[in-house]
C-alpha atoms as a PDB file:
ATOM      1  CA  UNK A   1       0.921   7.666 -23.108  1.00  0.00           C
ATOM      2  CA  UNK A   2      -0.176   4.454 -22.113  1.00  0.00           C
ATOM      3  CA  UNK A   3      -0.732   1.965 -19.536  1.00  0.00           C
ATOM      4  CA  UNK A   4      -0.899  -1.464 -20.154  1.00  0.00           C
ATOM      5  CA  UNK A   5      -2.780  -3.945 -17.452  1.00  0.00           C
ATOM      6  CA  UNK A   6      -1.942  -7.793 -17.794  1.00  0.00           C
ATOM      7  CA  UNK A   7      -1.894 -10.920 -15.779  1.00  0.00           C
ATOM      8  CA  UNK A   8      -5.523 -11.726 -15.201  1.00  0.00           C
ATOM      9  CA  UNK A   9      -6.836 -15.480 -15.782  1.00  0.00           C
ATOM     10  CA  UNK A  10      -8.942 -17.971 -13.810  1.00  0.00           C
ATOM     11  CA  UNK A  11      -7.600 -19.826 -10.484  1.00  0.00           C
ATOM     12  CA  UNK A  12      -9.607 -21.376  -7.919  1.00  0.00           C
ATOM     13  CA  UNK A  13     -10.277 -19.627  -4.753  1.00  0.00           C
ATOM     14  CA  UNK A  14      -7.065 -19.620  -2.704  1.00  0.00           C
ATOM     15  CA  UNK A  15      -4.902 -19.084  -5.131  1.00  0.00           C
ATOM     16  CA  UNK A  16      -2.728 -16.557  -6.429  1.00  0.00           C
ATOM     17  CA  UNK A  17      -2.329 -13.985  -9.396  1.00  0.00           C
ATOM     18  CA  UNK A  18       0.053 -11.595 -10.041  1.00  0.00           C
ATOM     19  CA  UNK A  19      -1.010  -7.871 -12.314  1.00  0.00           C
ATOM     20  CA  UNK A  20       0.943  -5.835 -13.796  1.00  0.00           C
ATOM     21  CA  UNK A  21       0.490  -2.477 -15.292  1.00  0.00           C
ATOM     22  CA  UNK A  22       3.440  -1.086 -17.354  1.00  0.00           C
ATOM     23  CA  UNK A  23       3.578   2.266 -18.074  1.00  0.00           C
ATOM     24  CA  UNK A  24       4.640   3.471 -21.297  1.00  0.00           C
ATOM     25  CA  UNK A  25       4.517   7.173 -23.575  1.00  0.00           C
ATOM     26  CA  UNK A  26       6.547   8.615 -20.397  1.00  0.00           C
ATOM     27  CA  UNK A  27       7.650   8.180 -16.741  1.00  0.00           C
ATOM     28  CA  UNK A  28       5.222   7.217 -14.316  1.00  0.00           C
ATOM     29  CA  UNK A  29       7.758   7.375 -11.323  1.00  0.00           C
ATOM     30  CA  UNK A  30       6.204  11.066 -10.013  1.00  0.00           C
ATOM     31  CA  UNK A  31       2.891   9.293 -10.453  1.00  0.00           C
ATOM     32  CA  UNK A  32       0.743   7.720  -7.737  1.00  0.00           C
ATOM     33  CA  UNK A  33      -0.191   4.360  -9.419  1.00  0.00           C
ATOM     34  CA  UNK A  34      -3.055   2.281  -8.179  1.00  0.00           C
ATOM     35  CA  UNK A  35      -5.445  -0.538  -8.944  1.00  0.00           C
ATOM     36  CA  UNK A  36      -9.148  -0.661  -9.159  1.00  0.00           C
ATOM     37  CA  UNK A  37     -11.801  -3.343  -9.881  1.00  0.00           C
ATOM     38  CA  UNK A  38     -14.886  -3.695 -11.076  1.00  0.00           C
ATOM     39  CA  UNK A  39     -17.711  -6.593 -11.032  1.00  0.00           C
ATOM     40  CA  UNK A  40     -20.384  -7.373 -13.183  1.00  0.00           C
ATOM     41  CA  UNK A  41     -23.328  -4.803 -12.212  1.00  0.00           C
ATOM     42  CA  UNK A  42     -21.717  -2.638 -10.247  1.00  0.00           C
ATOM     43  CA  UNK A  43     -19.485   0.184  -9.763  1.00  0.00           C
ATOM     44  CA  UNK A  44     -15.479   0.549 -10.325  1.00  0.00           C
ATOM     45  CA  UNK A  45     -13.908   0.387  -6.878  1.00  0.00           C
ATOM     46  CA  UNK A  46     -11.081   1.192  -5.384  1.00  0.00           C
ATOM     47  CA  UNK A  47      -8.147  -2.093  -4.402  1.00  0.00           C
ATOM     48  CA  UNK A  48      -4.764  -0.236  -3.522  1.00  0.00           C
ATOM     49  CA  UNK A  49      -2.630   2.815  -4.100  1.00  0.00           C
ATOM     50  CA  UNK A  50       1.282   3.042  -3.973  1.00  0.00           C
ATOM     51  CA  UNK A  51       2.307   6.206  -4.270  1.00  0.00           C
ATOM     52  CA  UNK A  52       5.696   8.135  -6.147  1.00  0.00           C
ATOM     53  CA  UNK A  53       7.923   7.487  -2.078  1.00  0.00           C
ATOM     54  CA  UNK A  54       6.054   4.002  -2.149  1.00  0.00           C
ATOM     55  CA  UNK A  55       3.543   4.175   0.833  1.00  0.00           C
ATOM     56  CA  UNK A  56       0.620   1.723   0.351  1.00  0.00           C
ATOM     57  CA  UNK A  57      -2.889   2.078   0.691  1.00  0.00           C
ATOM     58  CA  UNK A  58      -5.536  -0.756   0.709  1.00  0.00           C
ATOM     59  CA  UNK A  59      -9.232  -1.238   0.658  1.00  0.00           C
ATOM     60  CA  UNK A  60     -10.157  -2.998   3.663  1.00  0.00           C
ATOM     61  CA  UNK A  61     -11.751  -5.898   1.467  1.00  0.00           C
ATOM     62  CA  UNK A  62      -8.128  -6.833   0.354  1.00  0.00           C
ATOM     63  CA  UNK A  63      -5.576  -5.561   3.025  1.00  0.00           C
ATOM     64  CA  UNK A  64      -3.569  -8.558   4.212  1.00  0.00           C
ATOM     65  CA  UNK A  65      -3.885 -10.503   1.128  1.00  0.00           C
ATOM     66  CA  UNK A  66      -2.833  -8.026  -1.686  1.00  0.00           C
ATOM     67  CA  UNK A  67       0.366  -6.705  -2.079  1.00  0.00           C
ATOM     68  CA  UNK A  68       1.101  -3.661  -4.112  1.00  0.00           C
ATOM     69  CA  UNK A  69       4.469  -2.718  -5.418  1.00  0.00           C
ATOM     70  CA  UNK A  70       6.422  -0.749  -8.391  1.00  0.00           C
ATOM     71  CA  UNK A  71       9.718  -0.985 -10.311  1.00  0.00           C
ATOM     72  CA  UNK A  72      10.013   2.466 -11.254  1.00  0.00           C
ATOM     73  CA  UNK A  73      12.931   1.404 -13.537  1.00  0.00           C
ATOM     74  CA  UNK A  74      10.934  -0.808 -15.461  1.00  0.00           C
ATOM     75  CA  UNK A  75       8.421   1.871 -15.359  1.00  0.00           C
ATOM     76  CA  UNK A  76       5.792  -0.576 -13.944  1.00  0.00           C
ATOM     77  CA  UNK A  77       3.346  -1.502 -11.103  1.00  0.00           C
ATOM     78  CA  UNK A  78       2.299  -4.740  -9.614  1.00  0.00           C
ATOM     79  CA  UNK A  79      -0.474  -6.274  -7.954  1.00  0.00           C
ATOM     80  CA  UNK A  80       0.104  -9.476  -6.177  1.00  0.00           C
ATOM     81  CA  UNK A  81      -3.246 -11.468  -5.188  1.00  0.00           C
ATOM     82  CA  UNK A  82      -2.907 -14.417  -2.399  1.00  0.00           C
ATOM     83  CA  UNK A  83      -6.131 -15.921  -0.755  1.00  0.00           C
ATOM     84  CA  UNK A  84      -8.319 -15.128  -3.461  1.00  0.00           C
ATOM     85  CA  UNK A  85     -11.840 -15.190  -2.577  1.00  0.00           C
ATOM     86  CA  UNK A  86     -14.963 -15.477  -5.197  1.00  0.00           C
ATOM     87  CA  UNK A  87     -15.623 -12.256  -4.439  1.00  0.00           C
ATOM     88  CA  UNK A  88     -12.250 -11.030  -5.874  1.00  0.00           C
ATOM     89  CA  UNK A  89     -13.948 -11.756  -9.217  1.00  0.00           C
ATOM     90  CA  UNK A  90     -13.673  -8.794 -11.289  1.00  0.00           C
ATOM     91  CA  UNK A  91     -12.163  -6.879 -14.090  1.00  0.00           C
ATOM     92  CA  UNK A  92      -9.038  -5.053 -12.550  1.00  0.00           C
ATOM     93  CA  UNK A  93      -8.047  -1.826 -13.851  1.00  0.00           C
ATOM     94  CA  UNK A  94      -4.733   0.574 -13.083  1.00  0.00           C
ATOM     95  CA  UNK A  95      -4.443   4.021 -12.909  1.00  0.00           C
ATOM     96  CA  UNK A  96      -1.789   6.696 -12.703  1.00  0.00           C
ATOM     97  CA  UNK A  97      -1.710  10.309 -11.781  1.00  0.00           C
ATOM     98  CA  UNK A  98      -0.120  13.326  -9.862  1.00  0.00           C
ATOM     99  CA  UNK A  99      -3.049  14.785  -8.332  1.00  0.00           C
ATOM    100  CA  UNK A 100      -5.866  12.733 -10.253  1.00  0.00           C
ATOM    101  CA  UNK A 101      -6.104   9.518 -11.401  1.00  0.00           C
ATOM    102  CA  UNK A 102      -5.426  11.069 -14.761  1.00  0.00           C
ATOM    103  CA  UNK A 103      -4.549   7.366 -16.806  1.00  0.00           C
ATOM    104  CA  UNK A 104      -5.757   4.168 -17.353  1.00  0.00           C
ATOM    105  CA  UNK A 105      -5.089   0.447 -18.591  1.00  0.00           C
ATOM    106  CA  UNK A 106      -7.575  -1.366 -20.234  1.00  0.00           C
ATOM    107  CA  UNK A 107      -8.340  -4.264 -17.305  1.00  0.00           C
ATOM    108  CA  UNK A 108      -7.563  -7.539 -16.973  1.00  0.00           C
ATOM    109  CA  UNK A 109     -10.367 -10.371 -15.863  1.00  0.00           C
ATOM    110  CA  UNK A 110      -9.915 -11.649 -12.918  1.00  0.00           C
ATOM    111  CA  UNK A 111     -11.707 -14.716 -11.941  1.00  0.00           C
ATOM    112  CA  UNK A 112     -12.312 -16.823  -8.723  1.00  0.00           C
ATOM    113  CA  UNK A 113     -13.832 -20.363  -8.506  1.00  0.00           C
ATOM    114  CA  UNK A 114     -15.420 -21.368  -5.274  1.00  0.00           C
END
């Protein structure tokens, strides 16, 4: 069982990157599915949850300019980033789980230029 995070690069603040985390091993649709970051020096916080019926939850650092989403037929999650800020500078991580946050990718760098 595996999840797979991808779509991380370097854009200048204001832009825009979209993450995905695909799922594989078995079927993550039961699964709450969320992202996470972490920066250089400090600890791995939470972004944004989506879970199995596909309500959204958001840390108030990114709600209005993140968007989370799934495709449970593709057995994947997404992450799209608009308005990036330097501060958005981090390696992004997703998890999956029915009651815990029981799986994780491997991150994806994510960084911001001012």
């Amino acid at each position: 069982v595996q999840l797979q995070a991808s779509g991380g690069g370097l854009v200048q603040a204001g832009g825009s990157l979209r993450l995905s985390c695909a799922g594989s091993g078995r079927t993550f649709s039961s699964d709450a599915m969320g992202w996470f970051r972490q920066a250089p020096g400090q600890e791995r916080m939470f972004v944004a949850r989506i879970s199995s019926g596909g309500r959204m939850t958001y840390a108030d650092s990114v709600r209005g300019r993140f968007t989370i989403s799934r495709d449970n037929a593709k057995n994947t999650m997404y992450l799209q980033m608009n308005g990036l800020k330097p501060e958005d500078t981090a390696v992004y991580y997703c998890a999956a789980g029915l009651n815990n946050w029981d799986y994780w990718g491997q991150g994806t760098q994510v960084t911001v230029s001012s």
